[in-house]
PDB file of N, CA and C in Angstrom:
ATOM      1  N   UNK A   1      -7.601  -1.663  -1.631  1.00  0.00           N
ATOM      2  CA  UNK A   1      -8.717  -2.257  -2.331  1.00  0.00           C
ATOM      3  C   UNK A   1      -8.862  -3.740  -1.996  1.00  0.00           C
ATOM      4  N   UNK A   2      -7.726  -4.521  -2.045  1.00  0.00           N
ATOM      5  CA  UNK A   2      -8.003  -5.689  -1.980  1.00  0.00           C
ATOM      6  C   UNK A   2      -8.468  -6.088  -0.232  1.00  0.00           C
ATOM      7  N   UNK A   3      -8.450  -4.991   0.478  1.00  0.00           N
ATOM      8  CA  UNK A   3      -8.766  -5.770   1.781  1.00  0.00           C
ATOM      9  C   UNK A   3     -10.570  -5.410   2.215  1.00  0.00           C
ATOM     10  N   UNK A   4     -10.486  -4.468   1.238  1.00  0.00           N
ATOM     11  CA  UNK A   4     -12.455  -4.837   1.136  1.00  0.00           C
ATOM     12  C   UNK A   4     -12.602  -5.535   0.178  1.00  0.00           C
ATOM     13  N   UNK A   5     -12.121  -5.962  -0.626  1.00  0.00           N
ATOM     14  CA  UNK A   5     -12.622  -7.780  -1.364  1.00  0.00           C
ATOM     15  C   UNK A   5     -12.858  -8.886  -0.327  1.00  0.00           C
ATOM     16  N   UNK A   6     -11.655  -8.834   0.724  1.00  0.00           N
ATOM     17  CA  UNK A   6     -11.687  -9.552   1.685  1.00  0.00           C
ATOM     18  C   UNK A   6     -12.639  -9.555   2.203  1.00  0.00           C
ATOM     19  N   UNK A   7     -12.787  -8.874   2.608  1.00  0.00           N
ATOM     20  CA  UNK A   7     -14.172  -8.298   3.697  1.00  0.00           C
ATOM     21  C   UNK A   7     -15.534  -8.049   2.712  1.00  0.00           C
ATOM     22  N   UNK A   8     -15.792  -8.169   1.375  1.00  0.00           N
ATOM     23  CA  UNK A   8     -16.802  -8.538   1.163  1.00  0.00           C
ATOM     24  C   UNK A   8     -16.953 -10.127   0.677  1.00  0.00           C
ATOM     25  N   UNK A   9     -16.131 -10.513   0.314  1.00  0.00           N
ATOM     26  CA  UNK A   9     -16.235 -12.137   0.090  1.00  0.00           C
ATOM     27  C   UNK A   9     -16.487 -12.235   1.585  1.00  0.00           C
ATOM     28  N   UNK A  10     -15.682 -12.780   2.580  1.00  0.00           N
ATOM     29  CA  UNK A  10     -16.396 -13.089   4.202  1.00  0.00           C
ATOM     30  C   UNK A  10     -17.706 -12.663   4.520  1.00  0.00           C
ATOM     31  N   UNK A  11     -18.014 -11.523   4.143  1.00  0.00           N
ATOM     32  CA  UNK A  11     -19.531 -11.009   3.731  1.00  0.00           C
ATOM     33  C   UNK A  11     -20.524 -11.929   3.203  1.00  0.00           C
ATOM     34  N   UNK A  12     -20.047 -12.438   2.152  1.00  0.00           N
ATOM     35  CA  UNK A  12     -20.971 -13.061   1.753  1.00  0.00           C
ATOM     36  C   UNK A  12     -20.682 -14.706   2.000  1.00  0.00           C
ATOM     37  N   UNK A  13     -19.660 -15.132   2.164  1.00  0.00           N
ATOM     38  CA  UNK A  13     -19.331 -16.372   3.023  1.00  0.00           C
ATOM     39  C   UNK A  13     -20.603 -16.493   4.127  1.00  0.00           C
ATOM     40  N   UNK A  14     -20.365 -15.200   5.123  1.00  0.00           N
ATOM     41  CA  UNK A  14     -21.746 -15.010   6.385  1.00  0.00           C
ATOM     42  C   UNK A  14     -22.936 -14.457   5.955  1.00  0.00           C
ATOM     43  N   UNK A  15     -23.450 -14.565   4.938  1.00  0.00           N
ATOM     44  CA  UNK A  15     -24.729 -14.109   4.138  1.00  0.00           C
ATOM     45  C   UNK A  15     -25.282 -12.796   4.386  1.00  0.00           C
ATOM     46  N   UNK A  16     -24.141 -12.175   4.863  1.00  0.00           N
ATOM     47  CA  UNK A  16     -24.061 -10.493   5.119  1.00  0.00           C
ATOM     48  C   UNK A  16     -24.615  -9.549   3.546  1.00  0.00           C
ATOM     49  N   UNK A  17     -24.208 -10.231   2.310  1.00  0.00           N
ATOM     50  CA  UNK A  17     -23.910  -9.434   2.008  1.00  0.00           C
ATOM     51  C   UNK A  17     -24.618 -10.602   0.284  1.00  0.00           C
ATOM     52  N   UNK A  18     -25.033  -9.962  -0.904  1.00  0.00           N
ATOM     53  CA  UNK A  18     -25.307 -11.217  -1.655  1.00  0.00           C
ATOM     54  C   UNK A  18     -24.632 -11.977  -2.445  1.00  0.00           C
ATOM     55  N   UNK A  19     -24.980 -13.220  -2.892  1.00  0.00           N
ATOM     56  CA  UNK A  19     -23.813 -13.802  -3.277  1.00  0.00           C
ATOM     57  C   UNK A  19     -24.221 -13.850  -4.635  1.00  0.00           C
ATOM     58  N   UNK A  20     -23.878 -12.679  -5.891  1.00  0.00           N
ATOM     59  CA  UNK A  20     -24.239 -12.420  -6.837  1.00  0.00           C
ATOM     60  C   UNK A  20     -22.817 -12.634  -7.582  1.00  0.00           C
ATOM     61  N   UNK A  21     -22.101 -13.652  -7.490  1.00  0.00           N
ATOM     62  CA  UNK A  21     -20.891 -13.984  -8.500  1.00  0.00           C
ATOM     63  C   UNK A  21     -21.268 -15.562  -8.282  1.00  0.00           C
ATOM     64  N   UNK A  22     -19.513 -15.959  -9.322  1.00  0.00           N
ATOM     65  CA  UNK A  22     -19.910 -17.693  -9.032  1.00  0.00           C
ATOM     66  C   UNK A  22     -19.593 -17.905  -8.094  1.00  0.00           C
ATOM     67  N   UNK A  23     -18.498 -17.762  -6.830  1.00  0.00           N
ATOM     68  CA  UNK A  23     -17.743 -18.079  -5.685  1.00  0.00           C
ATOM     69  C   UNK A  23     -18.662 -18.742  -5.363  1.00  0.00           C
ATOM     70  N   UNK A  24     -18.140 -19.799  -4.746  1.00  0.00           N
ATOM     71  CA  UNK A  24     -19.485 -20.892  -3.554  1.00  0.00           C
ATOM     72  C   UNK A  24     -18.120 -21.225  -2.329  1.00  0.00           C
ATOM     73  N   UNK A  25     -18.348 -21.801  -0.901  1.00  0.00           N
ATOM     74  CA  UNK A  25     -17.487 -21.909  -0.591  1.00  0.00           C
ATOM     75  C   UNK A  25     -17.889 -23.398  -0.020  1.00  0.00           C
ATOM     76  N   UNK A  26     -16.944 -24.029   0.849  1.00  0.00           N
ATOM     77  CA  UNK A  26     -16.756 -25.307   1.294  1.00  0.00           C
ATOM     78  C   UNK A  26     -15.724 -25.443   2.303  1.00  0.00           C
ATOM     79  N   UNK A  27     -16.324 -26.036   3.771  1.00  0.00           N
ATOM     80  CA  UNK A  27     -14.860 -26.599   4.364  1.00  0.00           C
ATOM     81  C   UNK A  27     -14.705 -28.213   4.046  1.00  0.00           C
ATOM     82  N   UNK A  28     -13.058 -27.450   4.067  1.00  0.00           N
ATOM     83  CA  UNK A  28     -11.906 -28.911   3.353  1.00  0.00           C
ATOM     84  C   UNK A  28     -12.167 -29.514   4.962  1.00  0.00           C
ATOM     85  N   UNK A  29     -11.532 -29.102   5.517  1.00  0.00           N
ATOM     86  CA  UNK A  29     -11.643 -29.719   6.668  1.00  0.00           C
ATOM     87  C   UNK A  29     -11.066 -29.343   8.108  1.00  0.00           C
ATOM     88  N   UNK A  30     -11.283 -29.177   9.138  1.00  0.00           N
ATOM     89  CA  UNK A  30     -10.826 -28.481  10.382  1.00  0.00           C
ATOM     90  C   UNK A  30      -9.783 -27.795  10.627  1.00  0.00           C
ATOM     91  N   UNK A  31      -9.047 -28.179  10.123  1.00  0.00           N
ATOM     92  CA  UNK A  31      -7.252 -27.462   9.687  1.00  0.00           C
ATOM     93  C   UNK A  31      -7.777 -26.568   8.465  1.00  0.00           C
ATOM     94  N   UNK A  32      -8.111 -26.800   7.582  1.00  0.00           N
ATOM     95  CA  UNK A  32      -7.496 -25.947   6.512  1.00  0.00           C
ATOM     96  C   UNK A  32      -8.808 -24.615   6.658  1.00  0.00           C
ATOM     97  N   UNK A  33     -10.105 -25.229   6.980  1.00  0.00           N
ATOM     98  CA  UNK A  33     -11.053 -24.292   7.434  1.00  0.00           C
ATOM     99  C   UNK A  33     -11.730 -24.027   6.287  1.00  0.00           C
ATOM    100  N   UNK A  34     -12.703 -23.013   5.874  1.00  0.00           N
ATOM    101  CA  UNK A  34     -13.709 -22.742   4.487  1.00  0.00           C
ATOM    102  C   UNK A  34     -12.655 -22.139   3.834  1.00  0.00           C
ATOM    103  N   UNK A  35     -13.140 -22.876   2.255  1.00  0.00           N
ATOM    104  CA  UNK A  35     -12.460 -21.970   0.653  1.00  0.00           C
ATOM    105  C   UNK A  35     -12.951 -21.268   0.161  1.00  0.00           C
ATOM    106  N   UNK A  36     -13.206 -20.370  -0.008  1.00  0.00           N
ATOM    107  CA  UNK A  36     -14.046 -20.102  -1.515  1.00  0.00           C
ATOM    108  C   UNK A  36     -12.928 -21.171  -3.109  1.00  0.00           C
ATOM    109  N   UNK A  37     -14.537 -20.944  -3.901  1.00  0.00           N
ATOM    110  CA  UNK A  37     -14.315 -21.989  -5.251  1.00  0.00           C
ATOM    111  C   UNK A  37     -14.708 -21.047  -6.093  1.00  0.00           C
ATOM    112  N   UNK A  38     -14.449 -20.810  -7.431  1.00  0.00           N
ATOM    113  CA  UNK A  38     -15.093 -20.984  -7.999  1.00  0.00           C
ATOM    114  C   UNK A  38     -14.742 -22.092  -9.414  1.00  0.00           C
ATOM    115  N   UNK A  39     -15.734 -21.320 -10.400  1.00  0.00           N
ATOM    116  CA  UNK A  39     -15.812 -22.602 -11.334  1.00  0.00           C
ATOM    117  C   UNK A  39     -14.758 -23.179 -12.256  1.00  0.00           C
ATOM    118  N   UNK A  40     -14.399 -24.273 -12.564  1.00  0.00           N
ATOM    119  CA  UNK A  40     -13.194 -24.284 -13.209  1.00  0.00           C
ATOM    120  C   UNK A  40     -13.315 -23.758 -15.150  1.00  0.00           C
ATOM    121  N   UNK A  41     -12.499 -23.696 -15.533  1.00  0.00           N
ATOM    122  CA  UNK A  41     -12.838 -23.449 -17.131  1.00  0.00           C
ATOM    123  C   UNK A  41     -12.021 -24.372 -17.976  1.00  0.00           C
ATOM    124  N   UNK A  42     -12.758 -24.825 -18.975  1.00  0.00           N
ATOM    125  CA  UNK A  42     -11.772 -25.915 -19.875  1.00  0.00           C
ATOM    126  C   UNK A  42     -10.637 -25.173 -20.635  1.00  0.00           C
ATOM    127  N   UNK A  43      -9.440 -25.953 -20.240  1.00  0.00           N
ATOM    128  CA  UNK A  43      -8.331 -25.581 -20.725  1.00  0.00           C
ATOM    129  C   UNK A  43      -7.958 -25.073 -22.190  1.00  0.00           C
ATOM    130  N   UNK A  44      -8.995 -25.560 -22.662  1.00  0.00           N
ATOM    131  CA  UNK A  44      -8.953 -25.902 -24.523  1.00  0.00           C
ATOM    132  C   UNK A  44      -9.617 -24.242 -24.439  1.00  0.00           C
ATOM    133  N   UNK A  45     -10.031 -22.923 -24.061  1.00  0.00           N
ATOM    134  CA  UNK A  45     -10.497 -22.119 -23.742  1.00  0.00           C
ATOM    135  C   UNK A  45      -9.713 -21.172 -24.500  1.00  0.00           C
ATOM    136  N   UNK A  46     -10.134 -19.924 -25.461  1.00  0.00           N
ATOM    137  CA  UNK A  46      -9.242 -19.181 -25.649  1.00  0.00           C
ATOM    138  C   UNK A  46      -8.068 -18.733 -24.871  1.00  0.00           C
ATOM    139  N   UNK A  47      -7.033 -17.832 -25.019  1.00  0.00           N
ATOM    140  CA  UNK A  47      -6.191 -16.981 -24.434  1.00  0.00           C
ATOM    141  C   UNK A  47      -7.028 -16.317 -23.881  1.00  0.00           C
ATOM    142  N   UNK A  48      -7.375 -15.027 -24.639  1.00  0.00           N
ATOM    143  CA  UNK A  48      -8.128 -14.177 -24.243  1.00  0.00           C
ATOM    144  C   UNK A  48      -9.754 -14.649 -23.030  1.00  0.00           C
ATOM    145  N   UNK A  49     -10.171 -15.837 -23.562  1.00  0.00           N
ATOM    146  CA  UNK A  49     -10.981 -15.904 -22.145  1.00  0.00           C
ATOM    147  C   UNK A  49     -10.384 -16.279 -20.704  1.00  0.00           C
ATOM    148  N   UNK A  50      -9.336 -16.781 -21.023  1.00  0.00           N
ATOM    149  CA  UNK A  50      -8.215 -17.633 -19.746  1.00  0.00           C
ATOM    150  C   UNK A  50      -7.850 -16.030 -19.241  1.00  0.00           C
ATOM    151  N   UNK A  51      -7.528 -15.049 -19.628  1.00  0.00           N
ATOM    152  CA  UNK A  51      -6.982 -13.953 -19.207  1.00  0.00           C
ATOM    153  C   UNK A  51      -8.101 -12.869 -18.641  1.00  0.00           C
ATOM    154  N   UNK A  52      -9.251 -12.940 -19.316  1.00  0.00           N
ATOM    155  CA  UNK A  52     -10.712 -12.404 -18.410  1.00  0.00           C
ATOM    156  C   UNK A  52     -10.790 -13.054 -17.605  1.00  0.00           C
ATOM    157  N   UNK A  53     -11.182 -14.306 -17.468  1.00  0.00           N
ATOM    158  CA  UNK A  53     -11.216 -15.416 -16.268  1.00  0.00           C
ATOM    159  C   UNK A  53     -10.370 -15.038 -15.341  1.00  0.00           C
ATOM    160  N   UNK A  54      -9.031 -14.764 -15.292  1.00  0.00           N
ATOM    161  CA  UNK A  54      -8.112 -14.677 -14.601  1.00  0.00           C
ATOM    162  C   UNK A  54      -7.980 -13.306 -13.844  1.00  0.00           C
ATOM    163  N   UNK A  55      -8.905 -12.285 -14.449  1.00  0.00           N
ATOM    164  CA  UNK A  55      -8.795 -11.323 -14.083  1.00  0.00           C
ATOM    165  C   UNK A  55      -9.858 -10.483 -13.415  1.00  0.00           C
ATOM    166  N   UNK A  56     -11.049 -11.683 -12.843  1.00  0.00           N
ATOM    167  CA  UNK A  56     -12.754 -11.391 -12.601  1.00  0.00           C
ATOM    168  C   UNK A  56     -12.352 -11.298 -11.268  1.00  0.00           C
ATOM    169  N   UNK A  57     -13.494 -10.331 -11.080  1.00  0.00           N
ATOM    170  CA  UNK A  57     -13.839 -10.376  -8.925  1.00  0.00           C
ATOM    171  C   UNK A  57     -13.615 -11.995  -8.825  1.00  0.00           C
ATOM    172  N   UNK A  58     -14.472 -12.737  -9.259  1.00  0.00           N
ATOM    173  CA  UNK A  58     -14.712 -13.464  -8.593  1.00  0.00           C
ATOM    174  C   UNK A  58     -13.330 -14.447  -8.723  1.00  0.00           C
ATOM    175  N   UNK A  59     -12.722 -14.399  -9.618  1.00  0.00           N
ATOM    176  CA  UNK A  59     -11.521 -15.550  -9.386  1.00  0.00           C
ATOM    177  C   UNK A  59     -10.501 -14.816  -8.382  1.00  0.00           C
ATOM    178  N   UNK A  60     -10.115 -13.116  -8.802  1.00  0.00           N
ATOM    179  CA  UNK A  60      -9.064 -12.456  -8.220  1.00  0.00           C
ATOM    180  C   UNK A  60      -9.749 -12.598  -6.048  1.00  0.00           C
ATOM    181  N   UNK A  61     -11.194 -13.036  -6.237  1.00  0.00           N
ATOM    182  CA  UNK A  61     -11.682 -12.543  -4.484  1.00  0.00           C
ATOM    183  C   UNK A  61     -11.059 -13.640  -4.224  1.00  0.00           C
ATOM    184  N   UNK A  62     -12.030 -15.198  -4.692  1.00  0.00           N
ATOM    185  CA  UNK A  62     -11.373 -16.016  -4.297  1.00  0.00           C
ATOM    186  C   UNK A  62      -9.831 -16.244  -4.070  1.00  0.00           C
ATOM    187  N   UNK A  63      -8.894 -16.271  -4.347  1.00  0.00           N
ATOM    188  CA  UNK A  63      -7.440 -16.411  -4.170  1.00  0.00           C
ATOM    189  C   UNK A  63      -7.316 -15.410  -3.073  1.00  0.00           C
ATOM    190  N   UNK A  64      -7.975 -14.310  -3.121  1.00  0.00           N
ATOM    191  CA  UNK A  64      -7.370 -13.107  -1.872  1.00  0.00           C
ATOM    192  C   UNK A  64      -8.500 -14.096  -0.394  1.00  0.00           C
ATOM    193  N   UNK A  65      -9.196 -14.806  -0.754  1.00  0.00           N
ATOM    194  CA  UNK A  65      -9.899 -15.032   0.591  1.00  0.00           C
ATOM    195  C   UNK A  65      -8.919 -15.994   1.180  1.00  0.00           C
ATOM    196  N   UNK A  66      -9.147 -17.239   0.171  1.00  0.00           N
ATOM    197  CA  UNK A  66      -8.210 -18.234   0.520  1.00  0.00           C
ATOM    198  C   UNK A  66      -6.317 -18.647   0.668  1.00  0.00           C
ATOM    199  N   UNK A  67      -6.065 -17.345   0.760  1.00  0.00           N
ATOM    200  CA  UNK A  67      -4.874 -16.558   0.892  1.00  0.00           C
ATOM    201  C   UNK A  67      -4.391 -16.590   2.814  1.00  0.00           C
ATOM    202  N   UNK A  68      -5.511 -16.179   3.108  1.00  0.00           N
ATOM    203  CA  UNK A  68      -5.917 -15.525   4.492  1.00  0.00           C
ATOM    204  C   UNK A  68      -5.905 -16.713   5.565  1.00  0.00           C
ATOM    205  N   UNK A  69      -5.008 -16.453   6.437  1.00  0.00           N
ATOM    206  CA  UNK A  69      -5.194 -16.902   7.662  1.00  0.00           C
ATOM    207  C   UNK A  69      -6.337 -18.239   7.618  1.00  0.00           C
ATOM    208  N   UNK A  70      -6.329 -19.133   8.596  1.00  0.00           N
ATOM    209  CA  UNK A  70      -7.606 -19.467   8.866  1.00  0.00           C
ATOM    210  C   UNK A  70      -8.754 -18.830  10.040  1.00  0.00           C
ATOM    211  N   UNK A  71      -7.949 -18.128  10.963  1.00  0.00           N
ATOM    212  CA  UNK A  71      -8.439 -17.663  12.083  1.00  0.00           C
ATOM    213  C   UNK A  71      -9.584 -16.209  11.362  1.00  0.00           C
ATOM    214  N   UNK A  72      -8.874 -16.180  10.339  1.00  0.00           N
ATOM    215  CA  UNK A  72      -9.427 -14.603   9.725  1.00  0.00           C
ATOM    216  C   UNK A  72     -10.509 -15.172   9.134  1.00  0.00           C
ATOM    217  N   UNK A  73     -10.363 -16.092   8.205  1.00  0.00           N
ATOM    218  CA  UNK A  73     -11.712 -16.316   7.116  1.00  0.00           C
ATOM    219  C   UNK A  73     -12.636 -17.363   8.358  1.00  0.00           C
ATOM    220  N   UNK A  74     -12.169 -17.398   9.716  1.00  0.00           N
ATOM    221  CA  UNK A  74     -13.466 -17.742  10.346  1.00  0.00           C
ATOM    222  C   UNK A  74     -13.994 -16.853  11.200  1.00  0.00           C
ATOM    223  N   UNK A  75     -13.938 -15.795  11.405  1.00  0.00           N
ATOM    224  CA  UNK A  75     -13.949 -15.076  12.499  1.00  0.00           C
ATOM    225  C   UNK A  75     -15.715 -14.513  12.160  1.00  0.00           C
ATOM    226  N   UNK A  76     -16.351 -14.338  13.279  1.00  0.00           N
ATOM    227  CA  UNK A  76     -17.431 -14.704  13.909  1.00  0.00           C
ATOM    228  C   UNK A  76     -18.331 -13.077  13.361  1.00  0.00           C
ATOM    229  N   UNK A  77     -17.606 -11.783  14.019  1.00  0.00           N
ATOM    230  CA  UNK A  77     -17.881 -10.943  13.864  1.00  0.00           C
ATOM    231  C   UNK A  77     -17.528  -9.944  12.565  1.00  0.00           C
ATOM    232  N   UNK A  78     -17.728  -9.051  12.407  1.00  0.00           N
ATOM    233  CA  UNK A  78     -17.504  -8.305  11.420  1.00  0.00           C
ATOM    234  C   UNK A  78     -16.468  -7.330  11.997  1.00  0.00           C
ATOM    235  N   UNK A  79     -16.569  -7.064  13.014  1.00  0.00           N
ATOM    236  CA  UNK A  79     -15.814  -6.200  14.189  1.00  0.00           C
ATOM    237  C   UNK A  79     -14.582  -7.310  14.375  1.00  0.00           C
ATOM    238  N   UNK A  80     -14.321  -8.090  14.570  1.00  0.00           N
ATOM    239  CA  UNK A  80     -13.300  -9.169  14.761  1.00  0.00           C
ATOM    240  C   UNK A  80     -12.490  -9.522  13.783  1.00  0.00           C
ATOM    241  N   UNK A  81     -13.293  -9.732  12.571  1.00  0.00           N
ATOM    242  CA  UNK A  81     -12.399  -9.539  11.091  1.00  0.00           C
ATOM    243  C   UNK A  81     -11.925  -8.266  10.750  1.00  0.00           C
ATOM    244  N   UNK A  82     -12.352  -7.501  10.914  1.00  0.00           N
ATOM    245  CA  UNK A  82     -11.298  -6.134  10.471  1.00  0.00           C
ATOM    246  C   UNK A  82     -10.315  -5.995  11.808  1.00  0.00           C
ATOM    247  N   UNK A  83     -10.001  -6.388  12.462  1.00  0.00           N
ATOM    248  CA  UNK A  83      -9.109  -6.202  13.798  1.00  0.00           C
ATOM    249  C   UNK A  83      -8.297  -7.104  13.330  1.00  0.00           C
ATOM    250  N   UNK A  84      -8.206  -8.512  13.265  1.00  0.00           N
ATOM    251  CA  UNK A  84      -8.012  -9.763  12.550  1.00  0.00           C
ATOM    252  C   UNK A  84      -6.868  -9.171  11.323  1.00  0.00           C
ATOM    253  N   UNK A  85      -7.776  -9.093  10.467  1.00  0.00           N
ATOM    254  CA  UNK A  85      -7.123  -8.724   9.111  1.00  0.00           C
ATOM    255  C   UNK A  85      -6.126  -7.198   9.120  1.00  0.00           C
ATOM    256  N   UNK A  86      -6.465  -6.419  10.203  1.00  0.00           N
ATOM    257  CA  UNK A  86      -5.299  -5.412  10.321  1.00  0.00           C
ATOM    258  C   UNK A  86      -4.438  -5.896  10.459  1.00  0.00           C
ATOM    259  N   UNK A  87      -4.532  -6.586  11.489  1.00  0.00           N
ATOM    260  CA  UNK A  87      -3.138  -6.571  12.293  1.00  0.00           C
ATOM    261  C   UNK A  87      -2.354  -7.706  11.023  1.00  0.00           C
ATOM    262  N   UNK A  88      -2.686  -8.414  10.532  1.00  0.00           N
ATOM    263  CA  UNK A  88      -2.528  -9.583   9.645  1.00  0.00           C
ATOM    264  C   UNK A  88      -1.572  -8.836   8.483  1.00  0.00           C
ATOM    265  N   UNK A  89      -2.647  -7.900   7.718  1.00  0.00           N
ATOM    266  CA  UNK A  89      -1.634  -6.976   6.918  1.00  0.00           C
ATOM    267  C   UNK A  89      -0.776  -5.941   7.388  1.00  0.00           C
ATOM    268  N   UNK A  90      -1.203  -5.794   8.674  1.00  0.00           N
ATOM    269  CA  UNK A  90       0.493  -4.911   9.077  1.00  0.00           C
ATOM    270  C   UNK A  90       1.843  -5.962   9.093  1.00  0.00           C
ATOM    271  N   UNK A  91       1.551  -6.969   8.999  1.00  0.00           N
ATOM    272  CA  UNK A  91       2.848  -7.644   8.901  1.00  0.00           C
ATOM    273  C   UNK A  91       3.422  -7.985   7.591  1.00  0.00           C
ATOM    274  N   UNK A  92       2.589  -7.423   6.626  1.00  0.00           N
ATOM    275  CA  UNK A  92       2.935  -7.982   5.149  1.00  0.00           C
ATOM    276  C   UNK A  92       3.739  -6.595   4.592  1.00  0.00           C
ATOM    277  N   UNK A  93       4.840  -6.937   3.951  1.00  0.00           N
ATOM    278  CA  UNK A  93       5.654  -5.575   3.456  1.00  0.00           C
ATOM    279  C   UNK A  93       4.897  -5.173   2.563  1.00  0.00           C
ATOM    280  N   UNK A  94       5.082  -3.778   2.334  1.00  0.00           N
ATOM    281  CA  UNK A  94       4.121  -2.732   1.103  1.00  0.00           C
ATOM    282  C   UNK A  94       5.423  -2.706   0.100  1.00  0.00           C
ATOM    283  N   UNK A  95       5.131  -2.814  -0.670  1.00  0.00           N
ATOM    284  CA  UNK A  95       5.784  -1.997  -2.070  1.00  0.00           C
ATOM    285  C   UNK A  95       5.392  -1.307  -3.698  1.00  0.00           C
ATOM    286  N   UNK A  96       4.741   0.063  -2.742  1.00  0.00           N
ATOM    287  CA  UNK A  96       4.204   0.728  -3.512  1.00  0.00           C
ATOM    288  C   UNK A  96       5.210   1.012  -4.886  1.00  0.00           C
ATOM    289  N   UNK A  97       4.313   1.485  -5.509  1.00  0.00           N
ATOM    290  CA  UNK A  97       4.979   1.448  -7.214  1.00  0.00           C
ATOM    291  C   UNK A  97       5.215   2.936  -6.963  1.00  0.00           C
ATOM    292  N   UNK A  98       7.042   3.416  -7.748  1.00  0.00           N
ATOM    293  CA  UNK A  98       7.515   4.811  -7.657  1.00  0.00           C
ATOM    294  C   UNK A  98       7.247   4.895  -9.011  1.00  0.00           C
ATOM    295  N   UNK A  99       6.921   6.032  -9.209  1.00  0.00           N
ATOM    296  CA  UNK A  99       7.099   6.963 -10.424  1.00  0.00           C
ATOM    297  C   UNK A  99       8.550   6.899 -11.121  1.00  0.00           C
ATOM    298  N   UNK A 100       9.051   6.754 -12.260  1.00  0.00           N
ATOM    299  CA  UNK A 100      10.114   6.437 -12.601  1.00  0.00           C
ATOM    300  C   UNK A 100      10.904   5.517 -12.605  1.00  0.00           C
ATOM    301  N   UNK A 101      10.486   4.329 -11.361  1.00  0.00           N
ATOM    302  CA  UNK A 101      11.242   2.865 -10.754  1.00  0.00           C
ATOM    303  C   UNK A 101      10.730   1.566 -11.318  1.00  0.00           C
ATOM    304  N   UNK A 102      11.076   0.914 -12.248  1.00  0.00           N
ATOM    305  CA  UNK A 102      10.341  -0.503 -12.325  1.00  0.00           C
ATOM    306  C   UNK A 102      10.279  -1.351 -11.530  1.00  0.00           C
ATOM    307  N   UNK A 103       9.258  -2.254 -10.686  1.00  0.00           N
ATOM    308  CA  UNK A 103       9.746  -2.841  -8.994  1.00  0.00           C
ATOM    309  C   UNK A 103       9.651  -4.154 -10.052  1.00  0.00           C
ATOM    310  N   UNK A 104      10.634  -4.689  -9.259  1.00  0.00           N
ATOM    311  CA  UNK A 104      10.581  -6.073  -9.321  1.00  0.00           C
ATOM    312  C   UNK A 104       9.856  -7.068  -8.667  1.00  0.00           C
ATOM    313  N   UNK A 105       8.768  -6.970  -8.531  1.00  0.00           N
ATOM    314  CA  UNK A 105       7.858  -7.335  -7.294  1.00  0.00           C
ATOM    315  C   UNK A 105       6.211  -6.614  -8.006  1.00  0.00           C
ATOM    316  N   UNK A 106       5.106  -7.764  -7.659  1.00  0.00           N
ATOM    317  CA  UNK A 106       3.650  -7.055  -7.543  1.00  0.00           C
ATOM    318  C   UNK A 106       3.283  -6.627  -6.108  1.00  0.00           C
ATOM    319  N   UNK A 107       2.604  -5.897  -6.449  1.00  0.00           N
ATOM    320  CA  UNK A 107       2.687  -5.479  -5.066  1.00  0.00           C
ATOM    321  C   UNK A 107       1.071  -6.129  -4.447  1.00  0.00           C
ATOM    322  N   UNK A 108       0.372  -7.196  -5.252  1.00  0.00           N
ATOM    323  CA  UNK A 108      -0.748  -7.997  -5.244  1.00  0.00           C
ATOM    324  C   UNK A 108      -0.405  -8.497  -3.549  1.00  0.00           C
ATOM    325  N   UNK A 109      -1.414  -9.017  -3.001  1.00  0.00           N
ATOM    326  CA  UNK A 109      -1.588  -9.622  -1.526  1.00  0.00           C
ATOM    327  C   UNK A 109      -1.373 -11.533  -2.271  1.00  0.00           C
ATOM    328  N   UNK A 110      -2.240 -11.179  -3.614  1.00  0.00           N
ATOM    329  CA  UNK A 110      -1.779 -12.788  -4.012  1.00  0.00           C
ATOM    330  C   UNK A 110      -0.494 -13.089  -4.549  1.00  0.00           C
ATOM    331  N   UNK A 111       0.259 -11.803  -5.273  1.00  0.00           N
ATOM    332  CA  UNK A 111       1.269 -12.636  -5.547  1.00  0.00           C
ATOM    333  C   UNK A 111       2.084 -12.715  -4.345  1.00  0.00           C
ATOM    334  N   UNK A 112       2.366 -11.481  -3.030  1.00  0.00           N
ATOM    335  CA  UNK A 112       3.150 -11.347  -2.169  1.00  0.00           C
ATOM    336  C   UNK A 112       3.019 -12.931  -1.319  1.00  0.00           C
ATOM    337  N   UNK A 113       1.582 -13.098  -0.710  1.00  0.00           N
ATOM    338  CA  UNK A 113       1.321 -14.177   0.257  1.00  0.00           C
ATOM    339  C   UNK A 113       1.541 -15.891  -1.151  1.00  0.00           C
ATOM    340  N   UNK A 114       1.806 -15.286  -2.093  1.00  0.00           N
ATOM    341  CA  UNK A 114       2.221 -16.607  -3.074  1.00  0.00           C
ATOM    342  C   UNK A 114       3.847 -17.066  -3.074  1.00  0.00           C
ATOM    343  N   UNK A 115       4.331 -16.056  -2.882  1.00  0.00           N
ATOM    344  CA  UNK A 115       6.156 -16.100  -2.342  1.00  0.00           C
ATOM    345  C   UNK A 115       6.263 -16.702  -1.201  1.00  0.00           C
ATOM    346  N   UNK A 116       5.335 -16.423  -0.496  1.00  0.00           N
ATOM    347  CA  UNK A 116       5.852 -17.211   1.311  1.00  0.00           C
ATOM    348  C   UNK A 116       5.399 -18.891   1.108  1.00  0.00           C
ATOM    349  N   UNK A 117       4.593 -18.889   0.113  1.00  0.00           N
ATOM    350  CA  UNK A 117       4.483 -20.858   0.183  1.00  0.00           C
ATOM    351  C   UNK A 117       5.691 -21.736  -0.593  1.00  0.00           C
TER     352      UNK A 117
END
């Protein structure tokens, strides 16, 4: 699932696709390449809205875009990003959830690619 989030946020990064959430994006700058953003929320904010917030397409896309490579969230084609982003997640370990096993680990692309920083 999360690697067609990918591929529809870049979607709509390249106006493929519409940009009907808050995400907006921006390049930081030549190195770091385009972000997606979205909006911030005041801290003083319920629990319960901090935990919807936290749990929307649009905050969960953003973090999975800006997660990604830079070569990936620039790539030109649509055909080039899914080649891109394969090969990208074949290098990331899986750890599917067993029936009966509690993992010690999410098996999220954000929390996994959040361990390697």
């Amino acid at each position: 699932r999360e690697r067609y989030t990918i591929i529809h946020v870049w979607k709509m990064y390249r106006r493929l696709a519409p940009r009907n959430t808050t995400i907006s994006f921006h390049r930081e700058d030549e190195r770091l390449g385009v972000k997606a953003t979205y909006p911030s929320l005041d801290h003083s904010a319920q629990d319960s809205v901090m935990t919807l917030r936290d749990a929307s397409f649009s905050m969960r896309a953003a973090q999975l875009f800006n997660r990604m490579p830079r070569q990936i969230r620039q790539c030109a084609t649509i055909d080039t990003l899914k080649v891109e982003l394969g090969n990208f997640l074949a290098t990331i370990p899986d750890y599917p959830p067993v029936k009966g096993y509690s993992s010690p680990r999410d098996n999220s692309l954000v929390a996994l690619l959040h361990e390697g920083t």
